[in-house]
Protein backbone atom coordinates (compact mmCIF):
# COMPACT_ATOMS: atom_id res chain seq x y z
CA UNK A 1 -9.62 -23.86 17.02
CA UNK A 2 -11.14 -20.45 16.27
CA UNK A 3 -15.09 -20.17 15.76
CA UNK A 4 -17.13 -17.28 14.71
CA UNK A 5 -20.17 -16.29 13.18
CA UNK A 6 -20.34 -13.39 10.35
CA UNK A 7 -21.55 -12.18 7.02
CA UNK A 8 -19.76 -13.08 4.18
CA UNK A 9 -18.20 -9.59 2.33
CA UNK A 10 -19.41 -10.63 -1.02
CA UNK A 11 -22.76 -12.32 -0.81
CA UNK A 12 -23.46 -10.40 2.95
CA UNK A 13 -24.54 -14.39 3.99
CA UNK A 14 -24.04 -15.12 7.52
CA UNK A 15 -21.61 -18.00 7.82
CA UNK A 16 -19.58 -19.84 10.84
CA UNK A 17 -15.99 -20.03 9.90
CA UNK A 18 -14.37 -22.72 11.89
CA UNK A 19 -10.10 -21.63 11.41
CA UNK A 20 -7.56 -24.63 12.68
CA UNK A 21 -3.63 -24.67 12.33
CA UNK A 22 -3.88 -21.36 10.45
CA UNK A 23 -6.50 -22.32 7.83
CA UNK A 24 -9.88 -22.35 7.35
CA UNK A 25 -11.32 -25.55 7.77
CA UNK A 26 -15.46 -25.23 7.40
CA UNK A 27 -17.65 -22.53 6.44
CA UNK A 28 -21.31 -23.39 7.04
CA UNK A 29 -23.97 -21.32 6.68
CA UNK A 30 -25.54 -19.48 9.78
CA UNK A 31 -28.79 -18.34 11.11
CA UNK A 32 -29.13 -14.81 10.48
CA UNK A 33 -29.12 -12.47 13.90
CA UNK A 34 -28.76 -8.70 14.59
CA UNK A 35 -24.97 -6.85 14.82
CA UNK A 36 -23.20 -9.58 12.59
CA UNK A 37 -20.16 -7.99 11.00
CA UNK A 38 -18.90 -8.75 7.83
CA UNK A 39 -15.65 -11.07 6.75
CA UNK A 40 -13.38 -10.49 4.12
CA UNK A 41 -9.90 -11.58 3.36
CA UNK A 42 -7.45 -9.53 5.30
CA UNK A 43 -6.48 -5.84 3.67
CA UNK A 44 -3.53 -5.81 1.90
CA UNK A 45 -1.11 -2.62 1.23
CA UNK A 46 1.56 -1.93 -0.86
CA UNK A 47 2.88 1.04 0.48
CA UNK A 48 3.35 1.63 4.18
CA UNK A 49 6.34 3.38 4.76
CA UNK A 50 6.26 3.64 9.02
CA UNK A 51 3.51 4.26 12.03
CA UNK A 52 3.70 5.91 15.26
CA UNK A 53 7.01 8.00 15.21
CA UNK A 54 8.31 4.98 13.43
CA UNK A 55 9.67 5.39 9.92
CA UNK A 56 11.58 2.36 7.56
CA UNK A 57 13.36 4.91 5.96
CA UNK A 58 15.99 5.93 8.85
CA UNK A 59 19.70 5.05 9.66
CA UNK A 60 18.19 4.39 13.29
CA UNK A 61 16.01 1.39 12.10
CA UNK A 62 15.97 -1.18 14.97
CA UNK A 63 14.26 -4.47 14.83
CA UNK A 64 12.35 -3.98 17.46
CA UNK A 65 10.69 -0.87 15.43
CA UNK A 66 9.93 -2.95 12.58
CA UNK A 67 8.18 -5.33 14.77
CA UNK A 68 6.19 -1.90 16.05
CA UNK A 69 5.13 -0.80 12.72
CA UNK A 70 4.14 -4.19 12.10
CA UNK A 71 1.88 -4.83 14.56
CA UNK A 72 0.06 -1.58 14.36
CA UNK A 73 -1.67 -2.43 11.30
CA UNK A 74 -3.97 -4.89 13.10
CA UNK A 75 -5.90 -2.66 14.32
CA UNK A 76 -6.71 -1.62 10.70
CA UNK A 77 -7.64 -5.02 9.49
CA UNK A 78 -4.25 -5.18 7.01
CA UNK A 79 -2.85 -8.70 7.05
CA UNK A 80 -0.34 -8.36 4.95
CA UNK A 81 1.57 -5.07 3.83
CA UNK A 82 5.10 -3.79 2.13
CA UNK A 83 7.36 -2.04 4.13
CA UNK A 84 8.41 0.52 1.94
CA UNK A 85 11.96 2.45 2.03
CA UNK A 86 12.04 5.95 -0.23
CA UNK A 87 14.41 7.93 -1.91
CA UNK A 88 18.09 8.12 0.30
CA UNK A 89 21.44 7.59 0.62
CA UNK A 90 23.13 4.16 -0.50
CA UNK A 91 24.01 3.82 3.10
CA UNK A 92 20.53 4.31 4.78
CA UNK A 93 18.92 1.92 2.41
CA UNK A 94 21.27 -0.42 3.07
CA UNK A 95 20.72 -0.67 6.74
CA UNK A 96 17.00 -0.22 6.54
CA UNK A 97 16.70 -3.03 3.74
CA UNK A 98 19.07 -5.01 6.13
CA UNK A 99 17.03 -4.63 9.09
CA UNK A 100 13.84 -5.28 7.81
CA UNK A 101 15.14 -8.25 6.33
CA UNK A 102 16.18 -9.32 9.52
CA UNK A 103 13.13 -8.23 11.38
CA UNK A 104 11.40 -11.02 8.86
CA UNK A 105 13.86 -13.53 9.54
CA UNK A 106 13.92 -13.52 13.44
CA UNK A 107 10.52 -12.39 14.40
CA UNK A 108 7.57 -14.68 13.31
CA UNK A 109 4.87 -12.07 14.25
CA UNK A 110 6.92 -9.81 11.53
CA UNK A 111 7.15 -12.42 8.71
CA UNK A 112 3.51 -13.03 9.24
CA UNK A 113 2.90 -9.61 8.49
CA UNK A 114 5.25 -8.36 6.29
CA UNK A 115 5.96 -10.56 2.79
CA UNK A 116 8.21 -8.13 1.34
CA UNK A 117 9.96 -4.49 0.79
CA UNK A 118 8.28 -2.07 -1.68
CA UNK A 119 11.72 0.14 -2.60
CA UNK A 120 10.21 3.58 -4.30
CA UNK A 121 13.23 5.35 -5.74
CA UNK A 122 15.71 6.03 -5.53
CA UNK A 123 15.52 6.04 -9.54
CA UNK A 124 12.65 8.62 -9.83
CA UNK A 125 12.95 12.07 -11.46
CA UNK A 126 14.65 14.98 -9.81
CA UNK A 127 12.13 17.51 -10.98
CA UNK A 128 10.03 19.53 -8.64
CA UNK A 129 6.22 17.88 -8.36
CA UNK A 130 7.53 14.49 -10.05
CA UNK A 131 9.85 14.05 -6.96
CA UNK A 132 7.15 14.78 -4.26
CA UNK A 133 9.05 14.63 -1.27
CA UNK A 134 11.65 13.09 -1.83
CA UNK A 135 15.14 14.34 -1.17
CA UNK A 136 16.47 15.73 -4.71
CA UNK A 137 20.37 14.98 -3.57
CA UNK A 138 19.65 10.98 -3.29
CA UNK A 139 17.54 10.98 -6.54
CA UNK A 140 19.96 8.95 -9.31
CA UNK A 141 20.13 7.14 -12.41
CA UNK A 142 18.23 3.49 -12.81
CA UNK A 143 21.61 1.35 -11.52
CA UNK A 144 21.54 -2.51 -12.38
CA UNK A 145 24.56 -2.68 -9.98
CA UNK A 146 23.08 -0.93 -7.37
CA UNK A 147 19.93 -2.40 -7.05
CA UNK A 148 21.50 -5.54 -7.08
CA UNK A 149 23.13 -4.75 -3.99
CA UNK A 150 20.41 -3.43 -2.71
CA UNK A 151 18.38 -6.74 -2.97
CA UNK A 152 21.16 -7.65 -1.77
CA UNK A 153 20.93 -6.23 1.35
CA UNK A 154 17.58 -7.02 1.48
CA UNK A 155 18.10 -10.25 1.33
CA UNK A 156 16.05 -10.68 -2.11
CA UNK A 157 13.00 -9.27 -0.37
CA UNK A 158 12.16 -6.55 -2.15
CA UNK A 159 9.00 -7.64 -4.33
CA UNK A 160 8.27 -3.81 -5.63
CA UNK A 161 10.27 -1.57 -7.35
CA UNK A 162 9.11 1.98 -8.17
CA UNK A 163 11.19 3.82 -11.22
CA UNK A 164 10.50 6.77 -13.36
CA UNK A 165 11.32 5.15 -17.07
CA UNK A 166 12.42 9.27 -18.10
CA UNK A 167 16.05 8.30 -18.17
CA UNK A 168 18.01 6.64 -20.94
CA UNK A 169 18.51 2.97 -20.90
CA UNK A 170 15.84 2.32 -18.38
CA UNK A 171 13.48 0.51 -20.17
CA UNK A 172 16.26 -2.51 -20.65
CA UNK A 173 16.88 -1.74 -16.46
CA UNK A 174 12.94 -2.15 -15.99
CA UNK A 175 13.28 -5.62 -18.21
CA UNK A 176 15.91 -7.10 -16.18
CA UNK A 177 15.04 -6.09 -12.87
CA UNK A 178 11.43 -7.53 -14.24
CA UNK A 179 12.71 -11.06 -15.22
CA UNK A 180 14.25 -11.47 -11.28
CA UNK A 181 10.29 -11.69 -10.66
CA UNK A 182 9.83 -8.08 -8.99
CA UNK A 183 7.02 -6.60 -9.70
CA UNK A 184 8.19 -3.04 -11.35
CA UNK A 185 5.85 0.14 -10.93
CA UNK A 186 6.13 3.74 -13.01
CA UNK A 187 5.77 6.18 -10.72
CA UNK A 188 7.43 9.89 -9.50
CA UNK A 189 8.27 10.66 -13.10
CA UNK A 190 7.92 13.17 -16.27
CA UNK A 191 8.54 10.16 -18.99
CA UNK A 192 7.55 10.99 -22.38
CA UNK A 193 4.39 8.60 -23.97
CA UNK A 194 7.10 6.70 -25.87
CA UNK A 195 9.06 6.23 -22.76
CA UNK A 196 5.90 4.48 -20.91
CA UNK A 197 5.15 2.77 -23.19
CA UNK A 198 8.69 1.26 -23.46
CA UNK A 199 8.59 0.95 -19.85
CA UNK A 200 5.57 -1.22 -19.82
CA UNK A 201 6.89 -3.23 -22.77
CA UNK A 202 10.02 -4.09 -20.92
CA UNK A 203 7.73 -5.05 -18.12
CA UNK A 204 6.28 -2.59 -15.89
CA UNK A 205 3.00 -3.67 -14.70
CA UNK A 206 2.03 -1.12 -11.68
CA UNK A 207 1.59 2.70 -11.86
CA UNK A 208 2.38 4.31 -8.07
CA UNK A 209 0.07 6.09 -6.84
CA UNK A 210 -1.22 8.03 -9.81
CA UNK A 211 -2.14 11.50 -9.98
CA UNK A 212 0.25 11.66 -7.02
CA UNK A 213 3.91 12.91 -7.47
CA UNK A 214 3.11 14.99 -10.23
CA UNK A 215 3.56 18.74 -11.73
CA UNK A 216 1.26 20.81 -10.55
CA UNK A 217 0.42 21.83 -14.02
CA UNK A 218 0.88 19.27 -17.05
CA UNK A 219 0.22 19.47 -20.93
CA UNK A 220 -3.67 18.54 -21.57
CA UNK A 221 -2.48 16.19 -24.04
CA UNK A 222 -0.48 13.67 -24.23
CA UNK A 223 0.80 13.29 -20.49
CA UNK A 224 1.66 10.36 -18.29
CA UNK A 225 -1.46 10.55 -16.75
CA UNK A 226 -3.13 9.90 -19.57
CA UNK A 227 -0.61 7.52 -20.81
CA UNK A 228 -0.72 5.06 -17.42
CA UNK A 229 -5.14 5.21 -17.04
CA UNK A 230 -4.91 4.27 -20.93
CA UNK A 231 -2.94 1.14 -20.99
CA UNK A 232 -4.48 -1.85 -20.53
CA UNK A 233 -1.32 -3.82 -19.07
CA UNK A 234 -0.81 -1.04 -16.07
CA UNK A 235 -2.76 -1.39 -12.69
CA UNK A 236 -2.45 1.63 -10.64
CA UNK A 237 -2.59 1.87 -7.52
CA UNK A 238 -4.48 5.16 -5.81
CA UNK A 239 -4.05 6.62 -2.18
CA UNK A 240 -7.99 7.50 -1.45
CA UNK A 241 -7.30 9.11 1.98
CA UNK A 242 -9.64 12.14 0.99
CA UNK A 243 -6.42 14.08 0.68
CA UNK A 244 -4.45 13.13 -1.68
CA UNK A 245 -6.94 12.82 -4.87
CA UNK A 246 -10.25 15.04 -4.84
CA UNK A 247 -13.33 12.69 -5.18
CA UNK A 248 -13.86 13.25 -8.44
CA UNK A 249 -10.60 12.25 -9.61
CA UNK A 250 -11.13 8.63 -7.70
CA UNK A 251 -14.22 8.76 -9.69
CA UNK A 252 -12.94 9.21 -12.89
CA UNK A 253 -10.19 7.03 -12.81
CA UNK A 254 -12.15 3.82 -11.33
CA UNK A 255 -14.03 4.00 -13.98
CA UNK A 256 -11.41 4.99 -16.66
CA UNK A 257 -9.46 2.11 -15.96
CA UNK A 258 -11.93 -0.10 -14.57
CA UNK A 259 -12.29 -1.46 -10.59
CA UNK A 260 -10.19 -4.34 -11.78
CA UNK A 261 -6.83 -2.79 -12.66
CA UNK A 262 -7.17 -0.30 -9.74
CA UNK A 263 -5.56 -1.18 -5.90
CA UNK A 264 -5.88 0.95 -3.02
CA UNK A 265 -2.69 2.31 -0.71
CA UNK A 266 -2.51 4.16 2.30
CA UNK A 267 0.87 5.65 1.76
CA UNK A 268 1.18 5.94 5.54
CA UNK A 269 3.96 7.12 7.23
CA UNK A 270 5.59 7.58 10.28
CA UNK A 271 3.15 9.98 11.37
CA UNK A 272 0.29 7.77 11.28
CA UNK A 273 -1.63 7.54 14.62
CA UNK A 274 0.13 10.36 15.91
CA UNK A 275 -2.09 13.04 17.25
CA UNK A 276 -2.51 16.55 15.37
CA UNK A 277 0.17 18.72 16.37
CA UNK A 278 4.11 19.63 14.54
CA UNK A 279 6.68 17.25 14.42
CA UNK A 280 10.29 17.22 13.18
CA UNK A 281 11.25 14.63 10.82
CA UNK A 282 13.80 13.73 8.41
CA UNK A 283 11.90 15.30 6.30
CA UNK A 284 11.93 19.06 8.47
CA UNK A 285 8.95 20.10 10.61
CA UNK A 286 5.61 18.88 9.85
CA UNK A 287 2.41 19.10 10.74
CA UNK A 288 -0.91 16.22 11.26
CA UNK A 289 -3.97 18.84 10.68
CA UNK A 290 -7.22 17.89 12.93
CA UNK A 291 -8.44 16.16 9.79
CA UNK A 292 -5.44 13.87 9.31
CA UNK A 293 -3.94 15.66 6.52
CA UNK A 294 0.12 15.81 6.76
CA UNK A 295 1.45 19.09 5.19
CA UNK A 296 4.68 21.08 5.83
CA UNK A 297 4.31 22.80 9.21
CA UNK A 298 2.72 26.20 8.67
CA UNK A 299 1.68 25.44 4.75
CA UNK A 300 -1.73 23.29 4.78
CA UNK A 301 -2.19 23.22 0.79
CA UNK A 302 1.03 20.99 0.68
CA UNK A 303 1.30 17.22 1.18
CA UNK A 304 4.02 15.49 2.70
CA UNK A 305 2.85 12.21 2.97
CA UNK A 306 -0.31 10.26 4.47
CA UNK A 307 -1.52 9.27 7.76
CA UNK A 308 -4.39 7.79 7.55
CA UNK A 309 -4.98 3.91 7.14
CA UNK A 310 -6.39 1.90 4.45
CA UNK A 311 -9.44 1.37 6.41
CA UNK A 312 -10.47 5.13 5.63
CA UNK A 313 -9.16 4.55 1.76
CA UNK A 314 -11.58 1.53 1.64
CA UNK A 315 -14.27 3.64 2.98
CA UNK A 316 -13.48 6.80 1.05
CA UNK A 317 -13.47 4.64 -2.66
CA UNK A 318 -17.06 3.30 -1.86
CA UNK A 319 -18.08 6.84 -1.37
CA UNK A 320 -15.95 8.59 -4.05
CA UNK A 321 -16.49 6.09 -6.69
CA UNK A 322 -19.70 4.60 -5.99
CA UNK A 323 -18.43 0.84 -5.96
CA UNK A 324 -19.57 -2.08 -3.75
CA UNK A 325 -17.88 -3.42 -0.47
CA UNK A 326 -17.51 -6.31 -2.59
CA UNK A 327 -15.24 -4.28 -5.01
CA UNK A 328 -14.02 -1.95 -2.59
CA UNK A 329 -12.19 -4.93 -0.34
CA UNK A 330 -10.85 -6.33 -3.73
CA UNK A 331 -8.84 -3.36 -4.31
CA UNK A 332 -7.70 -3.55 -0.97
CA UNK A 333 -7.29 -7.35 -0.27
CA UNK A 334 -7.99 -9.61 -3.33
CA UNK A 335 -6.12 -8.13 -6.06
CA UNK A 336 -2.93 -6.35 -4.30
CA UNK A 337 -1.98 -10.02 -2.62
CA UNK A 338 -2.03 -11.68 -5.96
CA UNK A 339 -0.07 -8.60 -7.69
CA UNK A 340 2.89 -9.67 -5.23
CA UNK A 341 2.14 -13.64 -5.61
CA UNK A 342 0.33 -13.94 -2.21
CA UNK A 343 -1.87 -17.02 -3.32
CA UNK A 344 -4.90 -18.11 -1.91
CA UNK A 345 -5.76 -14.95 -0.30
CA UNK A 346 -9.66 -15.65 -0.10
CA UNK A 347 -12.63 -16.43 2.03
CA UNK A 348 -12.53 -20.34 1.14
CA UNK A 349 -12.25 -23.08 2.61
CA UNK A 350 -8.14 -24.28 2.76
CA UNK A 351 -7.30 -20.79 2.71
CA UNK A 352 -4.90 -19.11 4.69
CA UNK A 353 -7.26 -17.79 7.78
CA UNK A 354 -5.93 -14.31 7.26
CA UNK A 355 -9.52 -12.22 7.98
CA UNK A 356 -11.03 -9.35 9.28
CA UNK A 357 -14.15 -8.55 10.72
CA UNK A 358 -15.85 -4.89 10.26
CA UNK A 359 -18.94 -3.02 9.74
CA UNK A 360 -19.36 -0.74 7.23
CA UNK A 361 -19.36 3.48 7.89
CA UNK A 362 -22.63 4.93 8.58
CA UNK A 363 -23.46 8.56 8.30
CA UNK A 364 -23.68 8.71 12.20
CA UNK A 365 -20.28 6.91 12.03
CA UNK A 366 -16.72 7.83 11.38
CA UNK A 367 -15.56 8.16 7.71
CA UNK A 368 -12.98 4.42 7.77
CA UNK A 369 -14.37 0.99 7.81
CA UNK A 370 -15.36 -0.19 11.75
CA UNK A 371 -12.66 -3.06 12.20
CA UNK A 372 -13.82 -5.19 14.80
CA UNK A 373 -11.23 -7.63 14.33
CA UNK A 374 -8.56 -9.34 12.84
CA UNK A 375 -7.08 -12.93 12.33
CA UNK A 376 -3.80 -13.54 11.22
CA UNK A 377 -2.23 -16.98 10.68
CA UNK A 378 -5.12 -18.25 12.35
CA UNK A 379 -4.79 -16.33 15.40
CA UNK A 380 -6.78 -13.30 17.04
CA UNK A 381 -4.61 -10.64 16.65
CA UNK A 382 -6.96 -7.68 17.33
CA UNK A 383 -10.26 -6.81 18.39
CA UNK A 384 -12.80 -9.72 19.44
CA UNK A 385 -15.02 -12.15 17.85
């Protein structure tokens, strides 16, 4: 049995959480005292693609790195995340989907941790901006066939599927791939307002990182930014890391299409928790700045990624946006674990104890939620209590 004392995220009550065989099994209020941290269900994050040199998108993928990447997110209070695979060759997603699959199926710590695969591309558009980063030679056609065998692969675990909905005939390749139960996303694409809005009435129910993997300069009106922050049926998810979207933006779309249809990401990648300095990639040379922005080497107004954690996109949307913890953690935790059918991801009793424990940034303190700990499956995994 694990016992601990701490303040409830959304009513800031002190509580004792008593967590046996992996649930929680009595919360009782506590006597308030000085230094309590606050609880919340554990973050959740859709889009992870690596950490630490290691990247899910490689034709080296070893087991043994998934179970890396998997257990470096405790530190960050994330529970629960995607391992996501980008734009490539039939042949690397193959044996990435294929390991990571197997990663799940051998390794308990990595099951724990990882629910599912987030594949983004490779149907996405091959224009410059709409393609960010990825490679332009792997970008191709929505495929029935081929994603089939890519689930395949995966061993049916990919539970997100990014698409641009530009191309002929993908609306009916969004509706099928949406009736298998995989939660389909618009993102990395130039579609037309009648093509997103066939998209999301075949069944797309995400928008990828908007504002992200765009052209640099767009029509005022109509565009497919406007298009995704105006429907109703679209969540999007938004990659606060301070570099990726200026504040303002964050601002304006919270409120645009309300805290409630809006998740948080970290988009981090393989060169999150490396120190500043230039790397070479798969991608070519790149570069971690001193503030944690990842450009090209040599070209600092360019993004090539994120790496920076979702505790700093937690921190950064209070700030940006003006919202509560209380609605902060829900885009991080709450609402991304029920977009992907993670039920009973809350701070109740007969819950899952998947928790962490944190304080919240000060102005004296670093810019990212404090995480002072984190419980998965019932058991410490980082930090102390």
């Amino acid at each position: 049995m694990l016992t601990f004392v701490a303040r409830r995220f959304d009513t800031q009550r002190p509580v004792e959480i008593e967590i046996e065989r992996g649930q929680i099994v009595c919360l009782t209020p506590a006597a308030e005292r000085p230094g309590l941290p606050l609880v919340a269900p554990g973050l959740v994050d859709l889009q992870i693609n690596g950490y630490g040199g290691v990247e899910f998108n490689d034709a080296q993928l070893t087991v043994e790195k998934v179970r890396q990447a998997a257990l470096s997110q405790d530190a960050f209070g994330v529970t629960s995340f995607l391992a996501t695979t980008t734009t490539d060759s039939h042949a690397v997603f193959a044996h990435a989907l294929g390991t990571i699959a197997r990663a799940i199926d051998q390794l308990p710590e990595v099951s724990a941790r990882i629910p599912g695969i987030h594949l983004e591309g490779p149907f996405i558009s091959p224009d410059d901006g709409p393609r960010g980063a990825h490679p332009k030679q792997h970008v191709r056609p929505p495929d029935w066939n081929e994603f089939a065998k890519l689930q395949g692969a995966a061993q049916g675990r990919i539970k997100l599927l990014t698409v641009s909905p530009e191309y002929d005939g993908a609306a009916d390749f969004i509706r099928r791939v949406a009736k298998t139960g995989v939660l389909v996303a618009i993102g990395h694409t130039k579609a037309t307002s009648d093509q997103i809005k066939a998209a999301v009435d075949a069944g797309a129910r995400m928008s990828t990182h908007l504002g992200n993997g765009a052209h640099p300069q767009i029509r005022r009106h109509p565009n497919y930014i406007w298009d995704q922050l105006a429907d109703d049926r679209l969540v999007a998810s938004l990659i606060t890391d301070g570099h990726h979207l200026p504040p303002a933006v964050v601002k304006s779309m919270v409120r645009a299409k309300t805290a409630q249809r809006i998740v948080l990401v970290s988009d981090i990648t393989s060169m999150g928790g490396m120190p500043p300095g230039k790397y070479q990639t798969g991608l070519g040379e790149l570069e971690v700045l001193p503030s944690g922005k990842l450009v090209p080497a040599g070209q600092p107004e360019i993004l090539a990624g994120a790496s920076l954690p979702m505790s700093v996109c937690v921190a950064n949307v209070m700030r940006f946006a003006g919202v509560s913890p209380t609605t902060a953690i829900a885009m991080a935790s709450t609402r991304p674990a029920e977009l992907i059918g993670i039920g009973g991801h809350t701070l109740d009793v007969g819950a899952a104890a998947n928790l962490f424990l944190f304080d919240l940034p000060t102005a004296s303190a670093s810019d990212r939620l404090v995480v002072r700990a984190t419980v998965n499956g019932g058991s410490l995994v980082s930090g102390r209590v």
